[in-house]
PDB file of N, CA and C in Angstrom:
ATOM      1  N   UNK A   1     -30.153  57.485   9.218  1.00  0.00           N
ATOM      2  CA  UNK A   1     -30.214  56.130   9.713  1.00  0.00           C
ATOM      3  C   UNK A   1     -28.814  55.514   9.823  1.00  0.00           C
ATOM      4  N   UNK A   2     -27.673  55.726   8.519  1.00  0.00           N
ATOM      5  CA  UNK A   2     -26.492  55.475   8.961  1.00  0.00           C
ATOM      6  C   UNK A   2     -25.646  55.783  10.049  1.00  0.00           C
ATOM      7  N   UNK A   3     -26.050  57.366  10.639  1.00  0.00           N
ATOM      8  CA  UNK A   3     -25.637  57.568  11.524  1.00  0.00           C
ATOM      9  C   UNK A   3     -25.628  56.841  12.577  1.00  0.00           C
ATOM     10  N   UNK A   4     -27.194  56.651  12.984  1.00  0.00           N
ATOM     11  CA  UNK A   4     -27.612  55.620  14.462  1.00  0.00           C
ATOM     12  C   UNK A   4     -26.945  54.394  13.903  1.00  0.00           C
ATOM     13  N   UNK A   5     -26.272  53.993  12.960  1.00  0.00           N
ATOM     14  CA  UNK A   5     -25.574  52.425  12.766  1.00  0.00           C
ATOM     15  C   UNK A   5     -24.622  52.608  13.420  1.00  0.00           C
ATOM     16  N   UNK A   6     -23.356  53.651  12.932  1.00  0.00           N
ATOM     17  CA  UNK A   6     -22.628  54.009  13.695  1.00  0.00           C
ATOM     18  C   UNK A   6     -22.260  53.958  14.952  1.00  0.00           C
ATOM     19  N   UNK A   7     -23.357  54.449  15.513  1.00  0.00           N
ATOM     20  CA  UNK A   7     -23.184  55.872  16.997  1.00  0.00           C
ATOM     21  C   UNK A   7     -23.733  54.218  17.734  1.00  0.00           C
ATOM     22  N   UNK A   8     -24.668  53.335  17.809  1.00  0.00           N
ATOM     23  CA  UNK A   8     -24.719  52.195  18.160  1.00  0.00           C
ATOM     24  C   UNK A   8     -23.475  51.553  18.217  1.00  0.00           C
ATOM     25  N   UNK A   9     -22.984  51.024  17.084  1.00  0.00           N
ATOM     26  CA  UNK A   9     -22.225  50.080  16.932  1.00  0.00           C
ATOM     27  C   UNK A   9     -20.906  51.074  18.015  1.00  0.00           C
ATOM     28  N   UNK A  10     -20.404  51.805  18.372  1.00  0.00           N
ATOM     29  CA  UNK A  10     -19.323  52.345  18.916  1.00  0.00           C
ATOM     30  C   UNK A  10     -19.978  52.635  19.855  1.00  0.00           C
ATOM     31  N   UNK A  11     -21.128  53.149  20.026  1.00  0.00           N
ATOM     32  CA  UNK A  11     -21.572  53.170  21.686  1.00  0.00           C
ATOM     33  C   UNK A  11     -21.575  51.738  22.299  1.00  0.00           C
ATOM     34  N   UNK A  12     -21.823  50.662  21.704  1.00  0.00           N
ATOM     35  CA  UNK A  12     -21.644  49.405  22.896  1.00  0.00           C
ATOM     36  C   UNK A  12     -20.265  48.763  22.612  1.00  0.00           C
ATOM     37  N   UNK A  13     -19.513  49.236  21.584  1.00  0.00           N
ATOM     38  CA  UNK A  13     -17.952  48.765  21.367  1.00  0.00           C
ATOM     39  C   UNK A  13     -17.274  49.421  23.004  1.00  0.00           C
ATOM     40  N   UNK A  14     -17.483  51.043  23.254  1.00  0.00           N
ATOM     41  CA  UNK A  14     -17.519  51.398  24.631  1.00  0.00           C
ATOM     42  C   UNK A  14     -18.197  50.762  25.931  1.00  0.00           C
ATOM     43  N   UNK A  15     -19.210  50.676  26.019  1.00  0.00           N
ATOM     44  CA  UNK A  15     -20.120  50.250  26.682  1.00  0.00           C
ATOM     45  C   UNK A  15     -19.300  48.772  27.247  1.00  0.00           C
ATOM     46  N   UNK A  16     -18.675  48.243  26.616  1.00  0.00           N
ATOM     47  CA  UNK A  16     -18.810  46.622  26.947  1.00  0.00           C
ATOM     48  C   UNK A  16     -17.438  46.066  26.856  1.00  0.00           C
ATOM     49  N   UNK A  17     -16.485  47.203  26.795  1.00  0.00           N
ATOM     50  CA  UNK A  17     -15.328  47.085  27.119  1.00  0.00           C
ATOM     51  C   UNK A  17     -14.715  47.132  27.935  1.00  0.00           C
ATOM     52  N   UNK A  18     -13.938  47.107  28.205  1.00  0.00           N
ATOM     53  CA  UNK A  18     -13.154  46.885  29.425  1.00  0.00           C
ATOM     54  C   UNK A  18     -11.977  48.443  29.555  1.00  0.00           C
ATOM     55  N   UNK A  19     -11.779  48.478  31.373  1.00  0.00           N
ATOM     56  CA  UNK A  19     -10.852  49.722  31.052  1.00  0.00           C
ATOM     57  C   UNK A  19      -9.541  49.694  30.561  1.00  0.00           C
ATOM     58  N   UNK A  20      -9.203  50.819  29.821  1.00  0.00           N
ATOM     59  CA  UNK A  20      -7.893  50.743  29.127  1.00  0.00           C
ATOM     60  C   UNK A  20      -8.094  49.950  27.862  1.00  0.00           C
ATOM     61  N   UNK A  21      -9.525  49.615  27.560  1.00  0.00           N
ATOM     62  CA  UNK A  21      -9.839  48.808  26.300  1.00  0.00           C
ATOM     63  C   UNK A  21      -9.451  49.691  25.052  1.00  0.00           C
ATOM     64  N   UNK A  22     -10.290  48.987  23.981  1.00  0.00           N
ATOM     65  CA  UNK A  22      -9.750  49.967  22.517  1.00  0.00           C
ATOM     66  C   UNK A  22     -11.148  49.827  21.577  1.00  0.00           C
ATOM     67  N   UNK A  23     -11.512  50.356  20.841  1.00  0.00           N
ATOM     68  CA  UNK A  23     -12.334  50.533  20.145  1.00  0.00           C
ATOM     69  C   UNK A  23     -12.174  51.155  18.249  1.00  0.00           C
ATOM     70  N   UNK A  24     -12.389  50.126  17.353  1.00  0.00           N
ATOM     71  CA  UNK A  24     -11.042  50.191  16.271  1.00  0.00           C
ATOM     72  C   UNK A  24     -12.540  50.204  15.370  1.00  0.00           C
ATOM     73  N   UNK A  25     -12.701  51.273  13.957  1.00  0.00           N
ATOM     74  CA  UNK A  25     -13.841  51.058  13.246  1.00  0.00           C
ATOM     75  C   UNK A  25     -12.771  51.623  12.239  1.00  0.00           C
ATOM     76  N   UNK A  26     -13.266  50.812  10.689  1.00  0.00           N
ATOM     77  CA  UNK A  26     -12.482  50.537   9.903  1.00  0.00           C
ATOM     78  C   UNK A  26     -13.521  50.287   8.932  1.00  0.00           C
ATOM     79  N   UNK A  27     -13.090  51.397   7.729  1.00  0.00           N
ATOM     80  CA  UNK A  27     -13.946  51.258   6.655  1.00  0.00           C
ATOM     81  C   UNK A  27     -12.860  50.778   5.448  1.00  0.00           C
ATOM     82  N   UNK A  28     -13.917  49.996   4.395  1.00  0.00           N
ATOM     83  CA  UNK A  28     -13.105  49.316   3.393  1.00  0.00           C
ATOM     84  C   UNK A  28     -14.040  49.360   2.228  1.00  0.00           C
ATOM     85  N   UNK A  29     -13.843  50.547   0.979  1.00  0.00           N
ATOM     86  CA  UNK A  29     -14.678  50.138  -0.511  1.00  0.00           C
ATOM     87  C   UNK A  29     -13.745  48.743  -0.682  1.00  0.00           C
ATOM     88  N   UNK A  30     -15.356  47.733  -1.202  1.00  0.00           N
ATOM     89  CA  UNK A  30     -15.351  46.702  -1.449  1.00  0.00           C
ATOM     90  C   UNK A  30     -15.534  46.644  -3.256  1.00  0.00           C
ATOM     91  N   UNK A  31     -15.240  45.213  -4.162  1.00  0.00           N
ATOM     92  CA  UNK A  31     -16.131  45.693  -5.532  1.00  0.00           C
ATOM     93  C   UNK A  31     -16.010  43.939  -5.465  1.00  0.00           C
ATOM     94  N   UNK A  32     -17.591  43.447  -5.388  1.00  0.00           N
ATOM     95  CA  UNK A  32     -18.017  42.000  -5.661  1.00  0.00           C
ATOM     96  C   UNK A  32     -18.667  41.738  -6.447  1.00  0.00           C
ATOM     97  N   UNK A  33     -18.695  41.304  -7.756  1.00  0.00           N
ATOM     98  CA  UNK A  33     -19.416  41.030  -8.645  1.00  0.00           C
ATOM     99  C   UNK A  33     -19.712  42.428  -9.354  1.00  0.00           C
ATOM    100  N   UNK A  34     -18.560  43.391 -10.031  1.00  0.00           N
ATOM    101  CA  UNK A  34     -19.029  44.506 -10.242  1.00  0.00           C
ATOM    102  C   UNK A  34     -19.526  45.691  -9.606  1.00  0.00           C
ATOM    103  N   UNK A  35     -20.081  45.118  -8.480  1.00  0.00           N
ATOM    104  CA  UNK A  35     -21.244  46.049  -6.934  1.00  0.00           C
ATOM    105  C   UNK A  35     -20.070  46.568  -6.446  1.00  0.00           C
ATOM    106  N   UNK A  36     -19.839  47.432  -6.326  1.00  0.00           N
ATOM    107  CA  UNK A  36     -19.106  48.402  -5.487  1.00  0.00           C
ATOM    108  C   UNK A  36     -20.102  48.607  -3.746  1.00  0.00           C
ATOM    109  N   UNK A  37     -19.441  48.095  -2.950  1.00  0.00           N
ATOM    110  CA  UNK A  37     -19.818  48.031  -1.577  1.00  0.00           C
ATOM    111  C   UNK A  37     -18.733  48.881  -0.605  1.00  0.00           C
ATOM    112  N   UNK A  38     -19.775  48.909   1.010  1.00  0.00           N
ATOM    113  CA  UNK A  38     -18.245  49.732   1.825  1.00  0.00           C
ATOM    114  C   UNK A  38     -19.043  48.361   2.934  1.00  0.00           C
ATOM    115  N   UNK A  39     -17.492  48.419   3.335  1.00  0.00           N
ATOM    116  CA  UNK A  39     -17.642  47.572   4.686  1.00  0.00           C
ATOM    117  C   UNK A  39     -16.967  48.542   5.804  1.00  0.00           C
ATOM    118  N   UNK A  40     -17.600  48.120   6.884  1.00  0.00           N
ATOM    119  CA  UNK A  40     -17.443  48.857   8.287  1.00  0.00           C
ATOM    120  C   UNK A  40     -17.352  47.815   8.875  1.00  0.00           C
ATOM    121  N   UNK A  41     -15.686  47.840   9.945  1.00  0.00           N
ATOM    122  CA  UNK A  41     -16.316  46.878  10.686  1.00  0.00           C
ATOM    123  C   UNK A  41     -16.033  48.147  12.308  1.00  0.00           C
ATOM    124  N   UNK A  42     -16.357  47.332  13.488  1.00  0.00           N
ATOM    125  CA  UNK A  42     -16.242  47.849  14.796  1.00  0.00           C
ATOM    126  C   UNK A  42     -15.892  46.940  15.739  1.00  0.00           C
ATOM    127  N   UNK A  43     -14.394  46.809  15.948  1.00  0.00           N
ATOM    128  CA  UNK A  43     -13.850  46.046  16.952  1.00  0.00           C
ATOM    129  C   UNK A  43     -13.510  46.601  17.957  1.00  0.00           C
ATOM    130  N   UNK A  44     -13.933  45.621  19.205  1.00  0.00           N
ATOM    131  CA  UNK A  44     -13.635  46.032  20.752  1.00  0.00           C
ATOM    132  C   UNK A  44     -12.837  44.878  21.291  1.00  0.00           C
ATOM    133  N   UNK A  45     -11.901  45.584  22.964  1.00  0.00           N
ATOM    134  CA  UNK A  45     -11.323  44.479  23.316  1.00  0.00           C
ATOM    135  C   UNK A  45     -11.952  44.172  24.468  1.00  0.00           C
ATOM    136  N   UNK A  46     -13.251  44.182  24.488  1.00  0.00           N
ATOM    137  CA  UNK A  46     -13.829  43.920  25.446  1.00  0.00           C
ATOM    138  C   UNK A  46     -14.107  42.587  25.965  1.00  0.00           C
ATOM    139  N   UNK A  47     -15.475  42.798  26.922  1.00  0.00           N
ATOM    140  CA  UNK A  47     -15.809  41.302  27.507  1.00  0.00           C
ATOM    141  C   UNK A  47     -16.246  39.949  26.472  1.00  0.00           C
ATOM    142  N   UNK A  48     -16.384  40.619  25.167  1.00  0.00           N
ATOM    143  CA  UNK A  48     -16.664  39.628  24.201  1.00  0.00           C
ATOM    144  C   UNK A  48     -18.148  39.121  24.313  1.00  0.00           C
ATOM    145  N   UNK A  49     -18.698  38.541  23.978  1.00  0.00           N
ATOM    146  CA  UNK A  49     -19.746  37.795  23.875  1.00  0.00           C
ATOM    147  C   UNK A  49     -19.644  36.255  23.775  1.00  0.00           C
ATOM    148  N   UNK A  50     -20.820  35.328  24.486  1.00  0.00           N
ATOM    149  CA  UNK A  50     -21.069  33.865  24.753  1.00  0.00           C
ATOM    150  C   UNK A  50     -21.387  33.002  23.274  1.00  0.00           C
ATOM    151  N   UNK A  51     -20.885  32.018  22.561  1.00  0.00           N
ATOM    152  CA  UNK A  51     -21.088  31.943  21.051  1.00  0.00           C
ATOM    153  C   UNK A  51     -22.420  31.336  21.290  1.00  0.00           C
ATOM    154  N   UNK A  52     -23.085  30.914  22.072  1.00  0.00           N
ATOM    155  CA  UNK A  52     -24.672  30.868  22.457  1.00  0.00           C
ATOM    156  C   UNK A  52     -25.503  32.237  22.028  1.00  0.00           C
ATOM    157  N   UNK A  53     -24.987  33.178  22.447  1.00  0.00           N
ATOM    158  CA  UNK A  53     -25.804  34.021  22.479  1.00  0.00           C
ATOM    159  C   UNK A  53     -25.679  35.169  21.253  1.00  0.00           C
ATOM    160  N   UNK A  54     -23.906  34.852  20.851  1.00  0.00           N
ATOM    161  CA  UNK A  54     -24.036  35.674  19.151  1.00  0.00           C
ATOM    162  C   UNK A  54     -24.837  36.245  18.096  1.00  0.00           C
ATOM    163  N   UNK A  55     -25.971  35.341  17.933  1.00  0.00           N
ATOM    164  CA  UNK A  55     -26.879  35.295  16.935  1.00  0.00           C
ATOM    165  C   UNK A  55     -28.589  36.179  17.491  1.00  0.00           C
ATOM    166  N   UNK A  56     -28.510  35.712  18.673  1.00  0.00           N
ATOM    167  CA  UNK A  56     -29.552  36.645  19.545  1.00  0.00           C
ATOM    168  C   UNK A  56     -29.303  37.891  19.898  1.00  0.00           C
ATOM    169  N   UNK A  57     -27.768  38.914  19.669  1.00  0.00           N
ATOM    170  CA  UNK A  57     -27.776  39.738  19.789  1.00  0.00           C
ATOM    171  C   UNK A  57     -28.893  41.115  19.066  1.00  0.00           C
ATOM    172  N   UNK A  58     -29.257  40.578  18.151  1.00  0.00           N
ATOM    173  CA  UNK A  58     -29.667  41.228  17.255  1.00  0.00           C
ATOM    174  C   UNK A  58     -31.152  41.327  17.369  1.00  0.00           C
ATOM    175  N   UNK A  59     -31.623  40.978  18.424  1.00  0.00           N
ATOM    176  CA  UNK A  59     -33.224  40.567  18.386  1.00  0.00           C
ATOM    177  C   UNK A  59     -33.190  41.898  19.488  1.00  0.00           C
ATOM    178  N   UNK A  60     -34.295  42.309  19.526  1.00  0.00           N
ATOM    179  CA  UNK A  60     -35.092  43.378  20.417  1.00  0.00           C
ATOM    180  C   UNK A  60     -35.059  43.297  21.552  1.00  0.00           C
ATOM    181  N   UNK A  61     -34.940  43.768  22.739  1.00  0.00           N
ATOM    182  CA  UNK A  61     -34.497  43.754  23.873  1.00  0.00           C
ATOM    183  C   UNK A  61     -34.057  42.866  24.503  1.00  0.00           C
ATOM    184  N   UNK A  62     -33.292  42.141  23.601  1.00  0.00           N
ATOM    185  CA  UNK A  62     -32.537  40.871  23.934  1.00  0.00           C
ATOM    186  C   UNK A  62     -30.982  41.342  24.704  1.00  0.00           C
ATOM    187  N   UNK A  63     -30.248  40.575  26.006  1.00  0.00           N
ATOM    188  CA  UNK A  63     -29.313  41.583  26.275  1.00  0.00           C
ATOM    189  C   UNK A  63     -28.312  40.153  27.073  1.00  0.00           C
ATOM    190  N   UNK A  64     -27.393  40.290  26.531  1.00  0.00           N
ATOM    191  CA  UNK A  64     -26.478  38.648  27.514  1.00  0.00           C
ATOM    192  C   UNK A  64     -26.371  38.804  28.497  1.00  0.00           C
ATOM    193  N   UNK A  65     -25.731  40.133  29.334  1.00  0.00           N
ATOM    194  CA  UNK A  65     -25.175  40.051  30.884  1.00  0.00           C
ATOM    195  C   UNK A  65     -26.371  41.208  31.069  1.00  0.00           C
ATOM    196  N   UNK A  66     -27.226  40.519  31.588  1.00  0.00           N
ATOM    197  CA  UNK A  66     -28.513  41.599  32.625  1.00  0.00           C
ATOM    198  C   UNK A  66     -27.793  42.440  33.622  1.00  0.00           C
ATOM    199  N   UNK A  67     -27.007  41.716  34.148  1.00  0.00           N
ATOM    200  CA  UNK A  67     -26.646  42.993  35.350  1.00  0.00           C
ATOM    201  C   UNK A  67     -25.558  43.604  35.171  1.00  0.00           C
ATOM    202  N   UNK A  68     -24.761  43.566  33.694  1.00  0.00           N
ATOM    203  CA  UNK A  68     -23.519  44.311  33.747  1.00  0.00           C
ATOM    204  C   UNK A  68     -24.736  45.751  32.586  1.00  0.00           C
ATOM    205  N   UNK A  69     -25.735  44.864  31.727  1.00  0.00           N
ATOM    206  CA  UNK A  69     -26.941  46.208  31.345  1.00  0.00           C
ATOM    207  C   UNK A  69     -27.381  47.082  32.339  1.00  0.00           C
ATOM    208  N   UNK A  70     -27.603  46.564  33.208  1.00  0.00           N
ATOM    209  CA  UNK A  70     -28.255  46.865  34.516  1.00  0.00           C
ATOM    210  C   UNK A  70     -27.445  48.739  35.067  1.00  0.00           C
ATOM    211  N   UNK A  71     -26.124  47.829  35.270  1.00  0.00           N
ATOM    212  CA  UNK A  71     -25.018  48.689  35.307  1.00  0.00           C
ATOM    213  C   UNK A  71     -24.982  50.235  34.600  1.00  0.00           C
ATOM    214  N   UNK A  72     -25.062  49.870  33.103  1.00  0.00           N
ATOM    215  CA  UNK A  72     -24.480  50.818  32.355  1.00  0.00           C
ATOM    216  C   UNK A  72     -25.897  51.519  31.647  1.00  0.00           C
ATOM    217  N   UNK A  73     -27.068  50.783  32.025  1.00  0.00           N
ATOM    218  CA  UNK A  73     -28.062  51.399  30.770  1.00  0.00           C
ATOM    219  C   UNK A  73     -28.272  50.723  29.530  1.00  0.00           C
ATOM    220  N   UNK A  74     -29.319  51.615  28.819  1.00  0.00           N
ATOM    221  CA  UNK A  74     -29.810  50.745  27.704  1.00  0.00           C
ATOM    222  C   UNK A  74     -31.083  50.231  27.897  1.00  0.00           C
ATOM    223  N   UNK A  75     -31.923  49.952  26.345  1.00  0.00           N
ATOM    224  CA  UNK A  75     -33.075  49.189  26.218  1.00  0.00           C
ATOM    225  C   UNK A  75     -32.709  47.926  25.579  1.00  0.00           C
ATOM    226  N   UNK A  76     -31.487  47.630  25.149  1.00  0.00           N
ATOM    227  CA  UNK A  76     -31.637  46.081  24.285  1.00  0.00           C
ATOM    228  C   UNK A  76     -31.963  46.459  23.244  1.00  0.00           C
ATOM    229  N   UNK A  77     -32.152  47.675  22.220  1.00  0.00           N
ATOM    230  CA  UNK A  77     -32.839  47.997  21.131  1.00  0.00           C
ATOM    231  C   UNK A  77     -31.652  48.244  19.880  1.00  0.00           C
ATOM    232  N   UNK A  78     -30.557  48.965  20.597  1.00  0.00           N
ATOM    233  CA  UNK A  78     -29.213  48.984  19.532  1.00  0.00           C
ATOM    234  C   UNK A  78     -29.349  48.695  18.744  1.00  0.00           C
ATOM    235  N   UNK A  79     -28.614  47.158  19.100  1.00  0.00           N
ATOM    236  CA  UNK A  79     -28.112  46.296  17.893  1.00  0.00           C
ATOM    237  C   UNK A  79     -29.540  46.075  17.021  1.00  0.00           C
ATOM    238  N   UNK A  80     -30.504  45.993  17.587  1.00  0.00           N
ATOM    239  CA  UNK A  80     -31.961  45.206  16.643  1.00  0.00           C
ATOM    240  C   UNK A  80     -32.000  46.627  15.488  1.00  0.00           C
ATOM    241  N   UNK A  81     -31.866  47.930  16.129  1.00  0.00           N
ATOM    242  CA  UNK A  81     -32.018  48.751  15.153  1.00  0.00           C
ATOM    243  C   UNK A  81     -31.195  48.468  14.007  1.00  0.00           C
ATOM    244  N   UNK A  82     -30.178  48.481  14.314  1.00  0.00           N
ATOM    245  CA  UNK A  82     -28.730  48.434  13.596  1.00  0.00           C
ATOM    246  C   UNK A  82     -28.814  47.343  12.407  1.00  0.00           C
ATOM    247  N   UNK A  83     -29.467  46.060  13.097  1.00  0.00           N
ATOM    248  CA  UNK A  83     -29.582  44.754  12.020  1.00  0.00           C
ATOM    249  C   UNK A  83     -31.102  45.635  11.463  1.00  0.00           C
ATOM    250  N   UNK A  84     -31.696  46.486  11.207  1.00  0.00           N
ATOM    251  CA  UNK A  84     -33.153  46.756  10.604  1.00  0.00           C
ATOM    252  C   UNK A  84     -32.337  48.091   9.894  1.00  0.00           C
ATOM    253  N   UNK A  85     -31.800  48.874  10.310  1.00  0.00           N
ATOM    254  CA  UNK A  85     -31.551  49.763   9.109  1.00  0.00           C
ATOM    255  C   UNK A  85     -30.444  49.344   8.077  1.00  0.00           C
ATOM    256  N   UNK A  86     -29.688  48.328   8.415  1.00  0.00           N
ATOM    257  CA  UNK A  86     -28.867  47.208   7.386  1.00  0.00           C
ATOM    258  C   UNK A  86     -29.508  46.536   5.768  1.00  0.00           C
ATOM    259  N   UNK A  87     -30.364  45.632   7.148  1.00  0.00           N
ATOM    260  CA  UNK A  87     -31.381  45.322   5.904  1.00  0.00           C
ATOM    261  C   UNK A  87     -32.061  46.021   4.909  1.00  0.00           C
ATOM    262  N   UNK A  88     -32.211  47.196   5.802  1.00  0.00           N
ATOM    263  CA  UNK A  88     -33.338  48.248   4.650  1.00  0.00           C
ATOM    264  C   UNK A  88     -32.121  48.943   4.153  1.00  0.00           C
ATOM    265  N   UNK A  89     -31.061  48.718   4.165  1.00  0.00           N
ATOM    266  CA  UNK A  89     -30.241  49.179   2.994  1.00  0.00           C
ATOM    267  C   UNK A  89     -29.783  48.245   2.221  1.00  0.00           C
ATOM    268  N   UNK A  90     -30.288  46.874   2.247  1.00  0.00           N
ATOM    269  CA  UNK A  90     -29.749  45.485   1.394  1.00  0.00           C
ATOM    270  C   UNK A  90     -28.086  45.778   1.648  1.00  0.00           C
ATOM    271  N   UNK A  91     -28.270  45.295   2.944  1.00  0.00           N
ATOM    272  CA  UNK A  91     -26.790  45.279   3.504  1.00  0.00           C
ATOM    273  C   UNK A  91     -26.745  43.838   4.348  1.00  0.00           C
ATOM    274  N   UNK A  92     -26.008  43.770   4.466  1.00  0.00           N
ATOM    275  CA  UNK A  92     -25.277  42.465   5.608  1.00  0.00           C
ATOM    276  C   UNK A  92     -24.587  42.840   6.533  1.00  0.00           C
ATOM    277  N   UNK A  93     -25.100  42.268   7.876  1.00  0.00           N
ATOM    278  CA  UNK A  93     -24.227  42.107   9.266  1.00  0.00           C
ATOM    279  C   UNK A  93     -24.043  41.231  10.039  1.00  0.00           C
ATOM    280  N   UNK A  94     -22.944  40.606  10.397  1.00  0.00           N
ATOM    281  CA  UNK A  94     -22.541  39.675  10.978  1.00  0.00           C
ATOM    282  C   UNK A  94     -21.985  40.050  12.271  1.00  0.00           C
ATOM    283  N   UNK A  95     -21.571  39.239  13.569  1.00  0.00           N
ATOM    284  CA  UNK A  95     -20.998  39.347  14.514  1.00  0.00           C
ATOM    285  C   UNK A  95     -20.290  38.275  14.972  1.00  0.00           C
ATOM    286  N   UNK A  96     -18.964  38.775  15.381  1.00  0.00           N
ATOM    287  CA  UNK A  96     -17.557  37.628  15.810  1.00  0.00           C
ATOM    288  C   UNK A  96     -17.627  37.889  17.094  1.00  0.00           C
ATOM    289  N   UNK A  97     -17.461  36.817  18.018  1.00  0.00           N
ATOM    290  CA  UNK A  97     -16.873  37.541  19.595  1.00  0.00           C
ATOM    291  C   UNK A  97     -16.207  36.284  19.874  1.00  0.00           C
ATOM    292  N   UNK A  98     -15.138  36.773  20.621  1.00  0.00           N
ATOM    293  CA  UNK A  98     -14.503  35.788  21.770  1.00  0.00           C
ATOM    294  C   UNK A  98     -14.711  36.080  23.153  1.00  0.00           C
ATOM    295  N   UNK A  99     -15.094  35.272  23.967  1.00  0.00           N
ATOM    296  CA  UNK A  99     -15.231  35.412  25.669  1.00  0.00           C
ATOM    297  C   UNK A  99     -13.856  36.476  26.027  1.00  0.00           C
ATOM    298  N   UNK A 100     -14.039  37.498  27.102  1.00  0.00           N
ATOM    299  CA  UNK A 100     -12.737  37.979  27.595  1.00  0.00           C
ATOM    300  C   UNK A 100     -11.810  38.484  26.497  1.00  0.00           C
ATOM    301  N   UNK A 101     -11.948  38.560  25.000  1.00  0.00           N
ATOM    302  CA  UNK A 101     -11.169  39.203  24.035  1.00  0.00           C
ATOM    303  C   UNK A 101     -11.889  40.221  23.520  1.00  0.00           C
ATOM    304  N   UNK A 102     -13.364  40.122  23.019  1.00  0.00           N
ATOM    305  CA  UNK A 102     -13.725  41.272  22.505  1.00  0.00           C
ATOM    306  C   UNK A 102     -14.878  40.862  21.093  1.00  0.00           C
ATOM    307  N   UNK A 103     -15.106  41.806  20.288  1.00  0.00           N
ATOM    308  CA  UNK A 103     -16.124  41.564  19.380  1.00  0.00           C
ATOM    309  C   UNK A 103     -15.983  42.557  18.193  1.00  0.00           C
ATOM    310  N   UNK A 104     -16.699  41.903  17.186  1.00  0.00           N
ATOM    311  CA  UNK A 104     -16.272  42.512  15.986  1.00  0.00           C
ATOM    312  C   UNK A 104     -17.292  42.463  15.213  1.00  0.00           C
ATOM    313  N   UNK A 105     -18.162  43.308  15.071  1.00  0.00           N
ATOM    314  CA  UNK A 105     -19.316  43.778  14.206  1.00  0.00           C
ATOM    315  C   UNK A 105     -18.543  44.089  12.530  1.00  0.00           C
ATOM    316  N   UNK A 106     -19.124  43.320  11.853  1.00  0.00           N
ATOM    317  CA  UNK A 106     -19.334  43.426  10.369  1.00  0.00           C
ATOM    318  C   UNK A 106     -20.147  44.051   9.799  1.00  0.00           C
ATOM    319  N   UNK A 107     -20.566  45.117   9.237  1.00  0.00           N
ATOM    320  CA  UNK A 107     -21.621  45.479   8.315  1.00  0.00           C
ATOM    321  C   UNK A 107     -21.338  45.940   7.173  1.00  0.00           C
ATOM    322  N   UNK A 108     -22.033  45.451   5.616  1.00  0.00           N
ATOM    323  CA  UNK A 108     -21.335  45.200   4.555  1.00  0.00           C
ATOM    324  C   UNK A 108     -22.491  46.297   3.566  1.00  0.00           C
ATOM    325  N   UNK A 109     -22.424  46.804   3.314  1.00  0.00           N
ATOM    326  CA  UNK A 109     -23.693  47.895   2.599  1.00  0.00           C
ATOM    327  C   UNK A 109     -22.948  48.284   0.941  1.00  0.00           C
ATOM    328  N   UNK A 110     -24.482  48.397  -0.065  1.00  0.00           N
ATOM    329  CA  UNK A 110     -24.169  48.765  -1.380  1.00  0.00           C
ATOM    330  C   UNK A 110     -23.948  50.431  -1.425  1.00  0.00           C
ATOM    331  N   UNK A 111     -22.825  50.781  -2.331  1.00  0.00           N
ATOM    332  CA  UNK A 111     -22.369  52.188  -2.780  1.00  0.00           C
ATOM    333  C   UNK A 111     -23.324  52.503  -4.155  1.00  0.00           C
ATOM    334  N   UNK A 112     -24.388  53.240  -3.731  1.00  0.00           N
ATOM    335  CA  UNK A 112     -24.588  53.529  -4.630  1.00  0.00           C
ATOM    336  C   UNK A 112     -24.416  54.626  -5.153  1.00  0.00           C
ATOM    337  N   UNK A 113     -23.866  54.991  -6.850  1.00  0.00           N
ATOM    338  CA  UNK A 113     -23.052  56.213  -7.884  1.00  0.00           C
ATOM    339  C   UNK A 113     -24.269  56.447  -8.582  1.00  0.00           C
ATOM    340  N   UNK A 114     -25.072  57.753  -9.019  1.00  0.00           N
ATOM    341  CA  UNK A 114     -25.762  58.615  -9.790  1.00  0.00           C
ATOM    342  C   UNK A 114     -25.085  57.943 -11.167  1.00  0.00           C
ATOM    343  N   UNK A 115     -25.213  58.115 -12.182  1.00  0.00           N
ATOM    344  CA  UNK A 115     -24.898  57.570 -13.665  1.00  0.00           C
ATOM    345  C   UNK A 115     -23.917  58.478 -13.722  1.00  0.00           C
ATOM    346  N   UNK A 116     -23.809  59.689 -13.695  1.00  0.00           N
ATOM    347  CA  UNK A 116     -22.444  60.441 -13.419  1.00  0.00           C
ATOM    348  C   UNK A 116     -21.508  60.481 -12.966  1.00  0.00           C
ATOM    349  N   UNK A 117     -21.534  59.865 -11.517  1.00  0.00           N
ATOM    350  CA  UNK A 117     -20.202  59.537 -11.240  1.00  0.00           C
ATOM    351  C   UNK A 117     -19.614  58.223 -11.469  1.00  0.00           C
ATOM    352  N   UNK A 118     -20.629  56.794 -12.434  1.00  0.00           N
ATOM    353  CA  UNK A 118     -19.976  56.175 -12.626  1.00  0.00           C
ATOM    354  C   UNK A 118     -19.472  56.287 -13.797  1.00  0.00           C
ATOM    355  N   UNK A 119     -19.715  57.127 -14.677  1.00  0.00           N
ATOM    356  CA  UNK A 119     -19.021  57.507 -16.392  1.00  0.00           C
ATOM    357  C   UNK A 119     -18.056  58.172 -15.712  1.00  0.00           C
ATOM    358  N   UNK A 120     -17.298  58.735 -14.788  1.00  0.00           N
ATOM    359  CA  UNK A 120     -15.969  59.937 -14.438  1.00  0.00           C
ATOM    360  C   UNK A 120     -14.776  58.761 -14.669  1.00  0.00           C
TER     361      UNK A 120
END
């Protein structure tokens, strides 16, 4: 399931960029309150996203530019997966975009250590 988080989140970091764009994923062990976490994020310099429509990315065949989808493919299902296998890992995801700059997927997930590797 982590995988398809992934392979999503960098398939529309591509998808929705622009040519000669960039596509930057960046992992970070986190430790909040003791919880040892990893954050991923996935930045593009793409077309960005409408701050209207930020929060609806994440819903089920929900899609901002119909005819640039139209274009490239897709069901609208991605991202909805992506925010559902998050959750079912008691994870957090957020999304940043600027119009014409690009977008930046957050997803914040718990590390979890066997009792063994946290006594090493």
């Amino acid at each position: 399931m982590l995988e398809e988080v992934l392979y999503n989140l960098c398939d529309n970091g591509i998808k929705y960029n622009r040519e000669g764009g960039k596509v930057v994923i960046t992992l970070q062990q986190l430790t909040e309150y003791d919880a040892k976490k990893v954050m991923i994020t996935v930045e593009d310099t793409g077309i960005g996203i409408p701050l209207q429509d930020t929060e609806r990315i994440f819903e089920r065949f929900y899609r901002v530019d119909k005819s640039h989808s139209k274009a490239i493919g897709g069901t609208g299902l991605g991202l909805s997966i992506v925010k559902h296998v998050v959750l079912f890992h008691h994870g957090e995801i957020k999304a940043e975009s600027v119009l014409e700059k690009g977008t930046k997927i957050t997803v914040i997930l718990p590390l979890q250590f066997s009792q063994e590797e946290e006594t090493e």
